[in-house]
C-alpha atoms as a PDB file:
ATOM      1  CA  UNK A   1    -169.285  41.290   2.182  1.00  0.00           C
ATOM      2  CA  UNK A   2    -168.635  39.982  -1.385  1.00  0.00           C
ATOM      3  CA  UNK A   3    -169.412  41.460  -4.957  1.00  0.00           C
ATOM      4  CA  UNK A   4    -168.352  39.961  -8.391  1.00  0.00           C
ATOM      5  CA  UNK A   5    -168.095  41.519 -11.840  1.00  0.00           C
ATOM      6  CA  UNK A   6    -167.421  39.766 -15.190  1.00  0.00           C
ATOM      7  CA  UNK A   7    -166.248  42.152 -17.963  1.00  0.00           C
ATOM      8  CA  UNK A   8    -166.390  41.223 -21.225  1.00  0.00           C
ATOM      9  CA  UNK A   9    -162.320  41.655 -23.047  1.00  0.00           C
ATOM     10  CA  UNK A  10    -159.651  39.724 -24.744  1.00  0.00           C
ATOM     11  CA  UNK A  11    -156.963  41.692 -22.709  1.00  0.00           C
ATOM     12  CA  UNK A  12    -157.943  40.290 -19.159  1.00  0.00           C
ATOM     13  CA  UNK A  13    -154.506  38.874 -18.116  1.00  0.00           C
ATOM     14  CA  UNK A  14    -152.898  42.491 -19.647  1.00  0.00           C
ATOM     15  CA  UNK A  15    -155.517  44.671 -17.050  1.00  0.00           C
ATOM     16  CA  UNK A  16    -154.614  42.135 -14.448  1.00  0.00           C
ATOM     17  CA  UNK A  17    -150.351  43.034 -14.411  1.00  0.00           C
ATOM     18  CA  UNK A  18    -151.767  46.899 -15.074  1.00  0.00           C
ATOM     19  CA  UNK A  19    -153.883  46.561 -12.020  1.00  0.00           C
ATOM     20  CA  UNK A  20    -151.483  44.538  -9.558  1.00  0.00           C
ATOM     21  CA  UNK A  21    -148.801  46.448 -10.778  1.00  0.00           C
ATOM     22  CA  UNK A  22    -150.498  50.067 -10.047  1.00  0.00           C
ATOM     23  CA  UNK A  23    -151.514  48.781  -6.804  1.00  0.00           C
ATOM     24  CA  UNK A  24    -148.412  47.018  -5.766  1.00  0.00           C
ATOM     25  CA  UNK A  25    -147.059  50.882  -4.731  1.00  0.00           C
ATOM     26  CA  UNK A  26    -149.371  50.866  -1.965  1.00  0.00           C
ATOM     27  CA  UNK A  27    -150.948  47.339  -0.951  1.00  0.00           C
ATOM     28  CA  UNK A  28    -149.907  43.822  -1.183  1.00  0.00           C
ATOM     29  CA  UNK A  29    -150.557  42.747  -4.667  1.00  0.00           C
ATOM     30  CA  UNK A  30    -149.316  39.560  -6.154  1.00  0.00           C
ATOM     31  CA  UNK A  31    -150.239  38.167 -10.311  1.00  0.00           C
ATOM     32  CA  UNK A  32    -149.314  35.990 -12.629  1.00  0.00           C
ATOM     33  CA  UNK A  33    -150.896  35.778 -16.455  1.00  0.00           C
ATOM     34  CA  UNK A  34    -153.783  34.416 -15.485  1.00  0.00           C
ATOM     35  CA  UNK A  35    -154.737  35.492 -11.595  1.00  0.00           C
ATOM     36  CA  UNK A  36    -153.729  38.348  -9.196  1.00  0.00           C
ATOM     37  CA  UNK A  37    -154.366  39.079  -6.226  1.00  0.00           C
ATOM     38  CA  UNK A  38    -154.636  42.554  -3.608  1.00  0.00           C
ATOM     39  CA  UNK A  39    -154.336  43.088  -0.349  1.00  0.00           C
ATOM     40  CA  UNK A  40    -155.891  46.550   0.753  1.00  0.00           C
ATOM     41  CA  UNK A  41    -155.540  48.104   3.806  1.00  0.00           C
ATOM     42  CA  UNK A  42    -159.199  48.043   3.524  1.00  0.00           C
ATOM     43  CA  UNK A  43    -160.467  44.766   1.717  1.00  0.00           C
ATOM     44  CA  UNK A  44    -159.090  42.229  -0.970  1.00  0.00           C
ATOM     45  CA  UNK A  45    -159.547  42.000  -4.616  1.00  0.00           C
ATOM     46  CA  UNK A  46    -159.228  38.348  -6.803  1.00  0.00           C
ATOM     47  CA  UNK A  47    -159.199  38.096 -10.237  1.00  0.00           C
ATOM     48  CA  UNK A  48    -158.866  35.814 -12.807  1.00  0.00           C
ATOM     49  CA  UNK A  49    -158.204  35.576 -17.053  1.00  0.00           C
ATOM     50  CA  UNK A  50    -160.853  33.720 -18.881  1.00  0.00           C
ATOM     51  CA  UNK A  51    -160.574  33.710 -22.883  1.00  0.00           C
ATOM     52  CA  UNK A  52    -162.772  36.460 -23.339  1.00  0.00           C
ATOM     53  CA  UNK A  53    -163.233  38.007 -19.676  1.00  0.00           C
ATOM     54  CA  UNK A  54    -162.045  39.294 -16.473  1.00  0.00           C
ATOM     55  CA  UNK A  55    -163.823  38.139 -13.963  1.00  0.00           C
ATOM     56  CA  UNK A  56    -163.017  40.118 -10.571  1.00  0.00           C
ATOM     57  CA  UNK A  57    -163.842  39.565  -6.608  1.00  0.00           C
ATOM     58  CA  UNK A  58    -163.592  42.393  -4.248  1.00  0.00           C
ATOM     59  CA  UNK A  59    -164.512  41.402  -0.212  1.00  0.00           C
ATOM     60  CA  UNK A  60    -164.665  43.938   2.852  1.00  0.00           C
ATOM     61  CA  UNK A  61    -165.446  43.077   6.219  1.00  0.00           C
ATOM     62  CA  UNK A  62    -167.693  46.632   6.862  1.00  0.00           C
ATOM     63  CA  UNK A  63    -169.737  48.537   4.920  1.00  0.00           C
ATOM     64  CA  UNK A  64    -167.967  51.893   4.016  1.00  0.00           C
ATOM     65  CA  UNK A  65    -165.000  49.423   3.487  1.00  0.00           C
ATOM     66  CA  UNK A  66    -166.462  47.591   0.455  1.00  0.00           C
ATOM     67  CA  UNK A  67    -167.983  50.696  -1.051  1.00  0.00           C
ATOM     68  CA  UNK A  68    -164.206  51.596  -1.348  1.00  0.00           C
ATOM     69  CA  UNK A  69    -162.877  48.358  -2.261  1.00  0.00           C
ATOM     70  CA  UNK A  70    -165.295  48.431  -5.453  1.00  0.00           C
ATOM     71  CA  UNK A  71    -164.862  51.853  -6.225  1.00  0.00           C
ATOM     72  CA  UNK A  72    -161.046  51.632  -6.173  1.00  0.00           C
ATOM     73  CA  UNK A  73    -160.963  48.728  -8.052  1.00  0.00           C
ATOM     74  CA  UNK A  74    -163.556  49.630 -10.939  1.00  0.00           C
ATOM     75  CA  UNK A  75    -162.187  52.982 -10.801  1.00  0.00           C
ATOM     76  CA  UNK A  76    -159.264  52.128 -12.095  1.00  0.00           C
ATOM     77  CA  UNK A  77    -160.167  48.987 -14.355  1.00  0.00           C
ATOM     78  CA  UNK A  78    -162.436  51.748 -16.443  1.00  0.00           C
ATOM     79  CA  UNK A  79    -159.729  54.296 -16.718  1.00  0.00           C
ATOM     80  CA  UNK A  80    -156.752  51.591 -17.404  1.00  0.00           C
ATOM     81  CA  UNK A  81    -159.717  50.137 -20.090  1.00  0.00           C
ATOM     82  CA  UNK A  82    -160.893  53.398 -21.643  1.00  0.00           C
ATOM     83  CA  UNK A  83    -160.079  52.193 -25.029  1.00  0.00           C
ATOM     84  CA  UNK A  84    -162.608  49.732 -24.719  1.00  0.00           C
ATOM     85  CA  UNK A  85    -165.392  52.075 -22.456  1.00  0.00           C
ATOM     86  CA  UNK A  86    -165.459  49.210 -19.619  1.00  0.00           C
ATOM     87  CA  UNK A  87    -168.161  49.901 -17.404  1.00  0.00           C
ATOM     88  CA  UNK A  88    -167.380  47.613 -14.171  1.00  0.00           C
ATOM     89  CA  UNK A  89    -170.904  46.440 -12.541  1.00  0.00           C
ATOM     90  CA  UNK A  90    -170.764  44.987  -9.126  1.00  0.00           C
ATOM     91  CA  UNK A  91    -172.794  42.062  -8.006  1.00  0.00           C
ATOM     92  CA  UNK A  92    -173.596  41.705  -4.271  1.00  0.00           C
ATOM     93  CA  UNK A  93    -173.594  38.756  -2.751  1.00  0.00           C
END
């Protein structure tokens, strides 16, 4: 199971170290300025730095699994973001 979100911001690669960096304390998490990566117990998160975006893929194998991956993930992207009221939106695929 796969959803995408692209959020519209000019501080993409500065979420992605906040993110990978957060995370790092309890999964596998791996970035440089323009991608990271996590490892979940649970599922796997991708993201990538465009110019003026973050675009972000979360994957679970089960159900209740990718509920949690997106929640966790755009959880914390809208609190680390509030400045800028992100409001993550996950596409199914």
């Amino acid at each position: 199971m796969i959803a995408e979100t692209n959020i519209q911001t000019a501080q993409a690669s500065k979420y992605i170290k906040w993110l990978c960096g957060h995370f790092n304390h309890k999964a596998k998490a791996e970035y440089d300025d323009q991608r990271g990566t996590v490892q979940f117990e649970f599922g796997h998160c991708e993201m990538q730095a465009q110019p003026d975006s973050l675009f972000i893929r979360v994957q679970a194998d089960d159900a209740e699994a990718f509920e949690r991956v997106k929640y966790v993930v755009g959880d914390h992207l809208e609190r680390f973001a509030k400045k800028e009221s992100i409001q993550v939106t996950w596409l199914d695929q």
